[in-house]
PDB file of N, CA and C in Angstrom:
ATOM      1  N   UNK A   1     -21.561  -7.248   1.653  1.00  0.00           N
ATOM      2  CA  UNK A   1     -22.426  -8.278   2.205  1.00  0.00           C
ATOM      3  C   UNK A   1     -23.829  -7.744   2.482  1.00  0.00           C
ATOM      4  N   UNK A   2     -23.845  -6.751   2.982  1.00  0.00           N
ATOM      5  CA  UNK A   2     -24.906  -6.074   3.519  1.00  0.00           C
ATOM      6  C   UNK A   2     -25.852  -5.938   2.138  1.00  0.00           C
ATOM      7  N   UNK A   3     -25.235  -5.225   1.223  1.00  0.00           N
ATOM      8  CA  UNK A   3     -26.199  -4.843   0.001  1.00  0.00           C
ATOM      9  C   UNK A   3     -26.139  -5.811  -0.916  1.00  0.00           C
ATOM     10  N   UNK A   4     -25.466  -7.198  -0.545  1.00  0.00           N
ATOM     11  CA  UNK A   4     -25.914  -8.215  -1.885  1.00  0.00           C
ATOM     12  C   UNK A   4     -26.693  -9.446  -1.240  1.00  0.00           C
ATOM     13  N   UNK A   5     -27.156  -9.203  -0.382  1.00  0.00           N
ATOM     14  CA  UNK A   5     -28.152 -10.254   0.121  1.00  0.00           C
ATOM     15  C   UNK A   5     -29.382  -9.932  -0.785  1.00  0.00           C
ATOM     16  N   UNK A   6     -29.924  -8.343  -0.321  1.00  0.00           N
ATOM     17  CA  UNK A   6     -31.285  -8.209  -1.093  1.00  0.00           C
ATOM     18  C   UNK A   6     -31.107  -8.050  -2.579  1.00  0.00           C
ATOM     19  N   UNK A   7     -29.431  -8.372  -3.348  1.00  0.00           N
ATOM     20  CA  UNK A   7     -30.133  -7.884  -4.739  1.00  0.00           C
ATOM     21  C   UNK A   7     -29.695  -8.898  -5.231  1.00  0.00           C
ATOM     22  N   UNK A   8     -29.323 -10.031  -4.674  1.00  0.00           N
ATOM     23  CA  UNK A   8     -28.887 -11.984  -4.741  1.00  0.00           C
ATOM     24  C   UNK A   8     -30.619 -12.167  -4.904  1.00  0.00           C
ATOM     25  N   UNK A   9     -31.152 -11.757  -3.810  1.00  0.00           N
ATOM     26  CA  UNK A   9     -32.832 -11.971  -3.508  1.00  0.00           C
ATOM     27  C   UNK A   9     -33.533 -11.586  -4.599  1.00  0.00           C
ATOM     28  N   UNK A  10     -33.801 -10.141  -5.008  1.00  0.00           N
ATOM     29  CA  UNK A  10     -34.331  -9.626  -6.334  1.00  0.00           C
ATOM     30  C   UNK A  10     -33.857 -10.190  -7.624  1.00  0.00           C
ATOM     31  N   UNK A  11     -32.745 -10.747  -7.747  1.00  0.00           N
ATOM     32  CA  UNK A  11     -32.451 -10.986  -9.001  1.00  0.00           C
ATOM     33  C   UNK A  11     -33.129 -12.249  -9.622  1.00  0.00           C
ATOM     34  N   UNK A  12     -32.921 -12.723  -8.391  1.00  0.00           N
ATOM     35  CA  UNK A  12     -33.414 -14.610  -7.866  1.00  0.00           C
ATOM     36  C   UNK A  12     -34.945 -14.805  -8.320  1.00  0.00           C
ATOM     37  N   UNK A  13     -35.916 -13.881  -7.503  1.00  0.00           N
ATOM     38  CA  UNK A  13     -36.863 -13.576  -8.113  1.00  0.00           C
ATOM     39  C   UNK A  13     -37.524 -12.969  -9.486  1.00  0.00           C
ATOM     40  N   UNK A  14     -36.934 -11.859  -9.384  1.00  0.00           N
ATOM     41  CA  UNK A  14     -37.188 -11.055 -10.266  1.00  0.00           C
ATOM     42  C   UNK A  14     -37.225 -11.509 -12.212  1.00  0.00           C
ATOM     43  N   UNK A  15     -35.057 -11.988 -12.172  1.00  0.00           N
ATOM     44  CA  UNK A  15     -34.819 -12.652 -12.953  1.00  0.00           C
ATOM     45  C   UNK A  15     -34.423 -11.800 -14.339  1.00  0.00           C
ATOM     46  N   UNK A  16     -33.836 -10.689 -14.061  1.00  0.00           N
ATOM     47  CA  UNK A  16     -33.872  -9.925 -15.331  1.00  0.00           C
ATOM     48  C   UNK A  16     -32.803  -9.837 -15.904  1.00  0.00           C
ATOM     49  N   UNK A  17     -32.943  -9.544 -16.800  1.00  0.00           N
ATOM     50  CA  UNK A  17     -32.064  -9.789 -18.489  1.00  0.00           C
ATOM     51  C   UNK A  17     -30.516  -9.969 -17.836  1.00  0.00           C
ATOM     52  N   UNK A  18     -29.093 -10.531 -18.277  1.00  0.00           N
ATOM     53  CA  UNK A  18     -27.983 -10.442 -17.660  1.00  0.00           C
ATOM     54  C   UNK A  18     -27.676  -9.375 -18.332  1.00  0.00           C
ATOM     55  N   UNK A  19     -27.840  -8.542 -19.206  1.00  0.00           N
ATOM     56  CA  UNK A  19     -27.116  -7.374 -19.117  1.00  0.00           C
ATOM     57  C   UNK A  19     -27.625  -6.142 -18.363  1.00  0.00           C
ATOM     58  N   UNK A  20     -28.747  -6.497 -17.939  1.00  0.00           N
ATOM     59  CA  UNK A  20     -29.607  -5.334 -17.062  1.00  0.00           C
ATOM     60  C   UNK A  20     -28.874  -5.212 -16.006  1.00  0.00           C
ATOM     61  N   UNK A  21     -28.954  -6.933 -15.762  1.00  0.00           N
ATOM     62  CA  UNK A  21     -28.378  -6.758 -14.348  1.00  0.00           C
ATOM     63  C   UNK A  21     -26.884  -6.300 -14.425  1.00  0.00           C
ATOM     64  N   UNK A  22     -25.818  -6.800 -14.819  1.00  0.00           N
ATOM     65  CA  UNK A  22     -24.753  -6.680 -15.055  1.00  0.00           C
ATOM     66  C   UNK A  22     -24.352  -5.053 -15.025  1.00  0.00           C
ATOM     67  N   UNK A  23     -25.358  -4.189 -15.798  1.00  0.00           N
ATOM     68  CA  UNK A  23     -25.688  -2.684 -15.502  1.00  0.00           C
ATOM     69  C   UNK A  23     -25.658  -2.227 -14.395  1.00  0.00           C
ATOM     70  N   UNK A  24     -26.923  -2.615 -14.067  1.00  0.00           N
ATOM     71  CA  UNK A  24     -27.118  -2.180 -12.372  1.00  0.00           C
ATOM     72  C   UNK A  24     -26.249  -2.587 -11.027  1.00  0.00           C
ATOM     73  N   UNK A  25     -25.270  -3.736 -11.560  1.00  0.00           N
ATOM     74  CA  UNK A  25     -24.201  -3.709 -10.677  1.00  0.00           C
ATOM     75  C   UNK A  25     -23.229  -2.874 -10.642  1.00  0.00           C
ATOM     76  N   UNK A  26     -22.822  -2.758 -12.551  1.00  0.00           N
ATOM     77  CA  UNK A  26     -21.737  -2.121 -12.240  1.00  0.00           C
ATOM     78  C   UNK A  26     -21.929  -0.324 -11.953  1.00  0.00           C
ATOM     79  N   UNK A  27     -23.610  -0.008 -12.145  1.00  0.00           N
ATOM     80  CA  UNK A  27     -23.856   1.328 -11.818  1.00  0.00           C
ATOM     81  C   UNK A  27     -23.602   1.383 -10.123  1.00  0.00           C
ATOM     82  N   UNK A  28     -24.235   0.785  -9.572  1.00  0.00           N
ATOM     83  CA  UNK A  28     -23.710   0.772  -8.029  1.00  0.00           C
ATOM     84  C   UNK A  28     -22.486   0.666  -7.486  1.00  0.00           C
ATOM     85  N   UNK A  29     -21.948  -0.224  -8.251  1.00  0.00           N
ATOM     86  CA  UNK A  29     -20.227  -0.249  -7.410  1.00  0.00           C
ATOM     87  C   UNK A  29     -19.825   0.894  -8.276  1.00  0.00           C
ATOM     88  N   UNK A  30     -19.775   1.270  -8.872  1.00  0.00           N
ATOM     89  CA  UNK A  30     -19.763   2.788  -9.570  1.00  0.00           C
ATOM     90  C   UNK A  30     -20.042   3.790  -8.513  1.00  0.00           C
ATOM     91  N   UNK A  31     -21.230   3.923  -8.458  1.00  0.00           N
ATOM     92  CA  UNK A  31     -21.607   4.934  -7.216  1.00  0.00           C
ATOM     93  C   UNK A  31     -20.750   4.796  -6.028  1.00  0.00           C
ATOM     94  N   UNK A  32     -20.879   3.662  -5.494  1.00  0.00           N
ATOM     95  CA  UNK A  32     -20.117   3.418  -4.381  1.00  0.00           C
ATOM     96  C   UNK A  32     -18.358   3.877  -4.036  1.00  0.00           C
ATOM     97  N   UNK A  33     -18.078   3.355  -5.373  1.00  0.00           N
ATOM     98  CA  UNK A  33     -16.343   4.115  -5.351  1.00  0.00           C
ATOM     99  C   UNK A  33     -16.800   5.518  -5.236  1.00  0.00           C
ATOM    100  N   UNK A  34     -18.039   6.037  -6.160  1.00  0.00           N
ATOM    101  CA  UNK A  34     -17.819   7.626  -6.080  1.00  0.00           C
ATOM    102  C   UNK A  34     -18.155   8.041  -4.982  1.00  0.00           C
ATOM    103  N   UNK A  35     -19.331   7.272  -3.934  1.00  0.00           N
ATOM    104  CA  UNK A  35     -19.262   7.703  -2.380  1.00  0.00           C
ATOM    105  C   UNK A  35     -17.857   7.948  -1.348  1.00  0.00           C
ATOM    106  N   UNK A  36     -17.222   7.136  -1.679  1.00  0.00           N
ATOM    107  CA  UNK A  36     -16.002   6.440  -0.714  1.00  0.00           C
ATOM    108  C   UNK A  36     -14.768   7.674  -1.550  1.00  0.00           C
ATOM    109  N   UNK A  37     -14.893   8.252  -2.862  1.00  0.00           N
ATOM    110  CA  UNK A  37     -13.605   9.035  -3.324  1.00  0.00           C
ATOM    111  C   UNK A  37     -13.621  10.413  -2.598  1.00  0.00           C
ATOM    112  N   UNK A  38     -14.745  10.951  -1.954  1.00  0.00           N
ATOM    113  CA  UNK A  38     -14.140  12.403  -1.560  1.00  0.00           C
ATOM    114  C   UNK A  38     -14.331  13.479  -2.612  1.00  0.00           C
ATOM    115  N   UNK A  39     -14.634  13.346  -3.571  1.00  0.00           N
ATOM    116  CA  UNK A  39     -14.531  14.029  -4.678  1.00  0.00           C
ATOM    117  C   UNK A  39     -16.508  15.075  -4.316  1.00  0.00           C
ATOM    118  N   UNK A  40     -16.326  16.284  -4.835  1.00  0.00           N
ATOM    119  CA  UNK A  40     -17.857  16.493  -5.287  1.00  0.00           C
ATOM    120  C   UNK A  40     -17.455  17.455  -6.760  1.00  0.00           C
ATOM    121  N   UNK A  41     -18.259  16.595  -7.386  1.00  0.00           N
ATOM    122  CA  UNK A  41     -18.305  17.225  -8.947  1.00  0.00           C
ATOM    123  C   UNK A  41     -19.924  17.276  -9.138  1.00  0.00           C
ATOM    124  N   UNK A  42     -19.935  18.572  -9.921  1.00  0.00           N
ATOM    125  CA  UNK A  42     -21.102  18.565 -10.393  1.00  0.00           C
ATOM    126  C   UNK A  42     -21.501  17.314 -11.738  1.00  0.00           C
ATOM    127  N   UNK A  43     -20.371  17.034 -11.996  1.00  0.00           N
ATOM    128  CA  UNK A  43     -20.812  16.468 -13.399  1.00  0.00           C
ATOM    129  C   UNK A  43     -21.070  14.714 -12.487  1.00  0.00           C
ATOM    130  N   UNK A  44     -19.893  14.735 -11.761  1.00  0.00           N
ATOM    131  CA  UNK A  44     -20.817  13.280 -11.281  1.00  0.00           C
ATOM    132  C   UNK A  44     -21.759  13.306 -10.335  1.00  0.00           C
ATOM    133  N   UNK A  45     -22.165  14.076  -9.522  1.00  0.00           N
ATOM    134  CA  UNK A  45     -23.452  14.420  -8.991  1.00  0.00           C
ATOM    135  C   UNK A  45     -24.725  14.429 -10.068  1.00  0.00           C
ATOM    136  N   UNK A  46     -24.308  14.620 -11.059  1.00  0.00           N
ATOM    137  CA  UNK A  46     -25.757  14.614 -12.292  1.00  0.00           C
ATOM    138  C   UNK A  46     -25.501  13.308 -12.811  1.00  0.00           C
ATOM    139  N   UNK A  47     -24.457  12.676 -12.872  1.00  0.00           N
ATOM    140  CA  UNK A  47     -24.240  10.889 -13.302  1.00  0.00           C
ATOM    141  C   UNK A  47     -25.421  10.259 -12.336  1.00  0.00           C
ATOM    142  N   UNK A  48     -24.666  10.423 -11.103  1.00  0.00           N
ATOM    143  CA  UNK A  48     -25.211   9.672 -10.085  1.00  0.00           C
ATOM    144  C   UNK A  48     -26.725  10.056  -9.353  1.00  0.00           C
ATOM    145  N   UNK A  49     -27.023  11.016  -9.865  1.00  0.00           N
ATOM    146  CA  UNK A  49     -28.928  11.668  -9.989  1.00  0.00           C
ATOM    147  C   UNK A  49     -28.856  11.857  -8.141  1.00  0.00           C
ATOM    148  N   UNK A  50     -27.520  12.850  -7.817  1.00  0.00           N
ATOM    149  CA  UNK A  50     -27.483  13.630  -6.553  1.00  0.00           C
ATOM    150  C   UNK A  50     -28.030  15.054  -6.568  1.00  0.00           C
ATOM    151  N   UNK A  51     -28.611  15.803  -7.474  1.00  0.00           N
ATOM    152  CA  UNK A  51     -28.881  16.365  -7.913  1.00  0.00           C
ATOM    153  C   UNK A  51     -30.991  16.604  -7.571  1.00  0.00           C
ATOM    154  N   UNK A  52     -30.869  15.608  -6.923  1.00  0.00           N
ATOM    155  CA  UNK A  52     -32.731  15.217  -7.048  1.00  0.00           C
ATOM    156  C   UNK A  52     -32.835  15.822  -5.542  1.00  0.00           C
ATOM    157  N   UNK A  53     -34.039  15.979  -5.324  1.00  0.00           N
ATOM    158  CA  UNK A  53     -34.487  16.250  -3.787  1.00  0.00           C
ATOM    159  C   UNK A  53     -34.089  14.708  -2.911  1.00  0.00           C
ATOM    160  N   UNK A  54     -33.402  15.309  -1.766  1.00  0.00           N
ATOM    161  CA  UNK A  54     -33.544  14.780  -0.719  1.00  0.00           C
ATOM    162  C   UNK A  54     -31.809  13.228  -0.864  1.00  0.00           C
ATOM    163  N   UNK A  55     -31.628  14.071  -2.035  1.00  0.00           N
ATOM    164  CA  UNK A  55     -30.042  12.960  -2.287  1.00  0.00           C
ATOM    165  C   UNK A  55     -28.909  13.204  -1.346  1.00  0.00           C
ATOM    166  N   UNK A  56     -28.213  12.369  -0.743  1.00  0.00           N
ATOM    167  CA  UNK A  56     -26.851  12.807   0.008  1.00  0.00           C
ATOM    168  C   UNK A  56     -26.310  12.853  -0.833  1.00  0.00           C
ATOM    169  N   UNK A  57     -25.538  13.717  -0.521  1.00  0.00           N
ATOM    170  CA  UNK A  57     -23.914  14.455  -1.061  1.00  0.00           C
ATOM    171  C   UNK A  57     -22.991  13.562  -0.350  1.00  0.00           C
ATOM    172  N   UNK A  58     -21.697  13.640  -1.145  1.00  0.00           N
ATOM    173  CA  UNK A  58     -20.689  12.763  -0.803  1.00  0.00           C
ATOM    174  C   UNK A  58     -20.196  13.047   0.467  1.00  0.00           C
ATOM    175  N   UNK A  59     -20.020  14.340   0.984  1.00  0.00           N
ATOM    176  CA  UNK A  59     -20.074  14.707   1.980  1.00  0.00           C
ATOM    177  C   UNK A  59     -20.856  14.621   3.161  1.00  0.00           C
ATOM    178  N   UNK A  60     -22.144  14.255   2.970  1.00  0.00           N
ATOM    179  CA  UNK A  60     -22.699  13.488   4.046  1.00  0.00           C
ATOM    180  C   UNK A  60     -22.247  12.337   4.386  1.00  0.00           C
ATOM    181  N   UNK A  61     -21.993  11.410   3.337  1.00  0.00           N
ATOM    182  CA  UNK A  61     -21.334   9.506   4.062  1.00  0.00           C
ATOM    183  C   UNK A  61     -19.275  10.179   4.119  1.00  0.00           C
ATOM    184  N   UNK A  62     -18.981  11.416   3.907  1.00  0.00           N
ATOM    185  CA  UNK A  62     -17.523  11.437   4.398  1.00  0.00           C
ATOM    186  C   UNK A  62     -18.084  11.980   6.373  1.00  0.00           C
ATOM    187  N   UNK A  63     -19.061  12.441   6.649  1.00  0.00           N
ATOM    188  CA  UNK A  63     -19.281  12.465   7.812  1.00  0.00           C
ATOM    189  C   UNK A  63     -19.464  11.330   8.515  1.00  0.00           C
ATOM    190  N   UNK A  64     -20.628  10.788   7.657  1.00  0.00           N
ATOM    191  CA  UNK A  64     -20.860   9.185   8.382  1.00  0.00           C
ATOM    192  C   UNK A  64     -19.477   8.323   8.752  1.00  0.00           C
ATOM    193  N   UNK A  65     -18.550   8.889   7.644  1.00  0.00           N
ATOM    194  CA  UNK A  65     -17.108   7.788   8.174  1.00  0.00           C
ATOM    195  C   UNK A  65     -16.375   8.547   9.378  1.00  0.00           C
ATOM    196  N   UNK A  66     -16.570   9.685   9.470  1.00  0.00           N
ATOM    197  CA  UNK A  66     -16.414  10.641  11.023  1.00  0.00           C
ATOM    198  C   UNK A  66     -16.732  10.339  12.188  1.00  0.00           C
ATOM    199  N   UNK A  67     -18.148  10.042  11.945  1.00  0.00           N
ATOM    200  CA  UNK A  67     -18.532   9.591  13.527  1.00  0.00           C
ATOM    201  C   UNK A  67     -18.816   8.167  13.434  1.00  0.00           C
ATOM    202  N   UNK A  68     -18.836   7.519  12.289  1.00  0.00           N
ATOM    203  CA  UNK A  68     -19.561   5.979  12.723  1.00  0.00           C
ATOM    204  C   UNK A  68     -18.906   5.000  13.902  1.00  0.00           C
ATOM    205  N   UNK A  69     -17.478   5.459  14.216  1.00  0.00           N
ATOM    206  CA  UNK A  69     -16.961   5.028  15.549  1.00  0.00           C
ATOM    207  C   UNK A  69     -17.541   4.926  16.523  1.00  0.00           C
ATOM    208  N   UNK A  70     -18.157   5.748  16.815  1.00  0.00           N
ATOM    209  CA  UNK A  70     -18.555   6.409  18.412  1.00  0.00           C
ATOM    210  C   UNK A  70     -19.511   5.883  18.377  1.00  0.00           C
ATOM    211  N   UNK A  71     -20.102   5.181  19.444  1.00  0.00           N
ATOM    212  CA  UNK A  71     -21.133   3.902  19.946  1.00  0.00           C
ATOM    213  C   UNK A  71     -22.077   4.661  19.722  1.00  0.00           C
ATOM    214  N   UNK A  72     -22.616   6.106  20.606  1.00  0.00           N
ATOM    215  CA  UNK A  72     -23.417   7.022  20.715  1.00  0.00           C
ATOM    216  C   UNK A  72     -23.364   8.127  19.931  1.00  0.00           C
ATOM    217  N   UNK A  73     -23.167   8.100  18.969  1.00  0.00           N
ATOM    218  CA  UNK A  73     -22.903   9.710  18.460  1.00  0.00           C
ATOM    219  C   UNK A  73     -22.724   8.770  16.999  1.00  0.00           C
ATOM    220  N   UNK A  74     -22.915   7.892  16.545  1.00  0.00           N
ATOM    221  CA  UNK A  74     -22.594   8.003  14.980  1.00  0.00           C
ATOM    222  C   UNK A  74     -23.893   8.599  14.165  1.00  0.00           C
ATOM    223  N   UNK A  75     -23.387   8.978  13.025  1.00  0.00           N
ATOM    224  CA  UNK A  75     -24.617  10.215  12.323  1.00  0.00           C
ATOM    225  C   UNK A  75     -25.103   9.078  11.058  1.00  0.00           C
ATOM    226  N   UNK A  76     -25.471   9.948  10.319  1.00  0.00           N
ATOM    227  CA  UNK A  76     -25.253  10.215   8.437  1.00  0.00           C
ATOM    228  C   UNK A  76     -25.227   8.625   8.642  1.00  0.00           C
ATOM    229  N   UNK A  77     -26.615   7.901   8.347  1.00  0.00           N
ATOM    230  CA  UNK A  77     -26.257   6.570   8.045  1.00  0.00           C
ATOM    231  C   UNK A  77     -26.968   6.083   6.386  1.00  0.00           C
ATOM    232  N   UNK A  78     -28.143   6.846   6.027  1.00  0.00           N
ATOM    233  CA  UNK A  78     -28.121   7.249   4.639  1.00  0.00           C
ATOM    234  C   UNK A  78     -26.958   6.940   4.225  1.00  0.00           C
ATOM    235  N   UNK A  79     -26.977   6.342   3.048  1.00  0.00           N
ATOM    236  CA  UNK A  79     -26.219   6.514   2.044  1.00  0.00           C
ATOM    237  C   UNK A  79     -26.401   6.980   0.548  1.00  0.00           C
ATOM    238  N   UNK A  80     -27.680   6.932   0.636  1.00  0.00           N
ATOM    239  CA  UNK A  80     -28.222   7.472  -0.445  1.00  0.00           C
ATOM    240  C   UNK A  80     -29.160   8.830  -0.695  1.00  0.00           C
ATOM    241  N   UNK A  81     -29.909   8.397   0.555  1.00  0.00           N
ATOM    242  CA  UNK A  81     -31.276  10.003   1.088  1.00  0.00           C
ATOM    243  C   UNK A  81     -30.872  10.275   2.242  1.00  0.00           C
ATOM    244  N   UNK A  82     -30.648  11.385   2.607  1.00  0.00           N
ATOM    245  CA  UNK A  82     -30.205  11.897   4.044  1.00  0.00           C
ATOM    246  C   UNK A  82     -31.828  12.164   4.537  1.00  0.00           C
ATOM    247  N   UNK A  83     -32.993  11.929   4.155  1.00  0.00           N
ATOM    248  CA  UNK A  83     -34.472  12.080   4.485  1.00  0.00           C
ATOM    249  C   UNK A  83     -34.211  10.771   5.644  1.00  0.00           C
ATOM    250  N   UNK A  84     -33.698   9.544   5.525  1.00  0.00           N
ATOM    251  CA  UNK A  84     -33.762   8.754   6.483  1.00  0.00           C
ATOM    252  C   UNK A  84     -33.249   9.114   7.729  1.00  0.00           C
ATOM    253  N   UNK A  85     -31.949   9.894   7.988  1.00  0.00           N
ATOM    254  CA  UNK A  85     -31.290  10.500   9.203  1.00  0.00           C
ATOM    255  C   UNK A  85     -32.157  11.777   9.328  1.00  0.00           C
ATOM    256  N   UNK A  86     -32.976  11.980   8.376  1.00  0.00           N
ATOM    257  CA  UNK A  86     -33.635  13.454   9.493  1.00  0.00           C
ATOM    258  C   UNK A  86     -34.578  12.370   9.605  1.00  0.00           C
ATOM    259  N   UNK A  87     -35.521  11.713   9.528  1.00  0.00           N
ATOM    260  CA  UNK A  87     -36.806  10.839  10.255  1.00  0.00           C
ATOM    261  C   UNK A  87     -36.030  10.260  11.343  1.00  0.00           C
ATOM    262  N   UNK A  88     -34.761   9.701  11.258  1.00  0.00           N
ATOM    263  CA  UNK A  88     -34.459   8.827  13.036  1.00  0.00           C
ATOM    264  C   UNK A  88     -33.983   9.381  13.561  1.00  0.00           C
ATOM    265  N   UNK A  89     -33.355  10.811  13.103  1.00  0.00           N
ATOM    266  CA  UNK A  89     -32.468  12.053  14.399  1.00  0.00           C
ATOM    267  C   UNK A  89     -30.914  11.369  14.112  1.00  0.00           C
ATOM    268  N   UNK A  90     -30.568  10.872  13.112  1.00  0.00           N
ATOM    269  CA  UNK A  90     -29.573  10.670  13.040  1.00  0.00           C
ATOM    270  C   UNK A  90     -28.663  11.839  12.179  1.00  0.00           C
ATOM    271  N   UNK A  91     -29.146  12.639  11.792  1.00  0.00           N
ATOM    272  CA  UNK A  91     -29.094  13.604  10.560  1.00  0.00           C
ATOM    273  C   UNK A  91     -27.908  14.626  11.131  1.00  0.00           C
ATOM    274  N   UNK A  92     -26.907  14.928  11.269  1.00  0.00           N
ATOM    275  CA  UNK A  92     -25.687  15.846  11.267  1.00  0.00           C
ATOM    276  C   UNK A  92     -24.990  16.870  10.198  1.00  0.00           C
ATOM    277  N   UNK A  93     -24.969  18.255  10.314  1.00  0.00           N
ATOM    278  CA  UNK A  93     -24.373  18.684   9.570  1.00  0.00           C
ATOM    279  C   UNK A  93     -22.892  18.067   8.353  1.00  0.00           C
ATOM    280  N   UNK A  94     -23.138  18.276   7.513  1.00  0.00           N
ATOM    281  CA  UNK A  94     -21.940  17.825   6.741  1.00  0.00           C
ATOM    282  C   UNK A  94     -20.836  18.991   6.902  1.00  0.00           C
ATOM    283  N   UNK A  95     -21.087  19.945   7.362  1.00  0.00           N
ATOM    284  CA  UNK A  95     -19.608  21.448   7.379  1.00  0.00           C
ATOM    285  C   UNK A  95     -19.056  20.429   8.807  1.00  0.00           C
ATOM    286  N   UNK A  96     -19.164  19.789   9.229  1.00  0.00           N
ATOM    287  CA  UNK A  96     -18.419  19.750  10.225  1.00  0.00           C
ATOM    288  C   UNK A  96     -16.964  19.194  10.107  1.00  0.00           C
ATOM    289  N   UNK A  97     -16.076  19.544  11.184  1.00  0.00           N
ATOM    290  CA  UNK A  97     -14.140  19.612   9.999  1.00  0.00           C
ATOM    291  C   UNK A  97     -13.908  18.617  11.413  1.00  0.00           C
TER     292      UNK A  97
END
């Protein structure tokens, strides 16, 4: 819900080709299973262009599912650039067990 409001919005506007789009969906829910699997591969870290400055690792949003409970203490809300949790102080080690 959260992430198909603005790309219901962009598309609406925007208006681009149905297989573009159709792409760029299924590249995201793509990504997204690969956020949510736990897995770190180098080879899908270079799929998914984690590999660039300032990209979270899967291991940063397996933290975010660590603390996002806790009213006061949830971290790692990036899901994509962990640059956003170091600008709001939300930013937490990923070694943490």
């Amino acid at each position: 819900f959260q992430g198909g409001i603005p790309q219901i919005l962009t598309f609406t506007i925007v208006r681009p080709h149905p297989i573009i789009m159709y792409i760029f969906l299924a590249s995201r829910v793509a990504e997204n299973v690969f956020n949510h699997s736990g897995l770190d591969s180098v080879f899908l870290n270079c799929v998914f262009l984690r590999v660039l400055p300032f990209r979270a690792a899967v291991a940063h949003h397996d933290t975010h599912h660590q603390f996002y409970n806790h009213a006061r203490n949830a971290k790692n809300f990036g899901e994509g650039f962990w640059i956003w949790d170091w600008l709001f102080g939300t930013l937490t080690s990923t070694t943490i067990a």
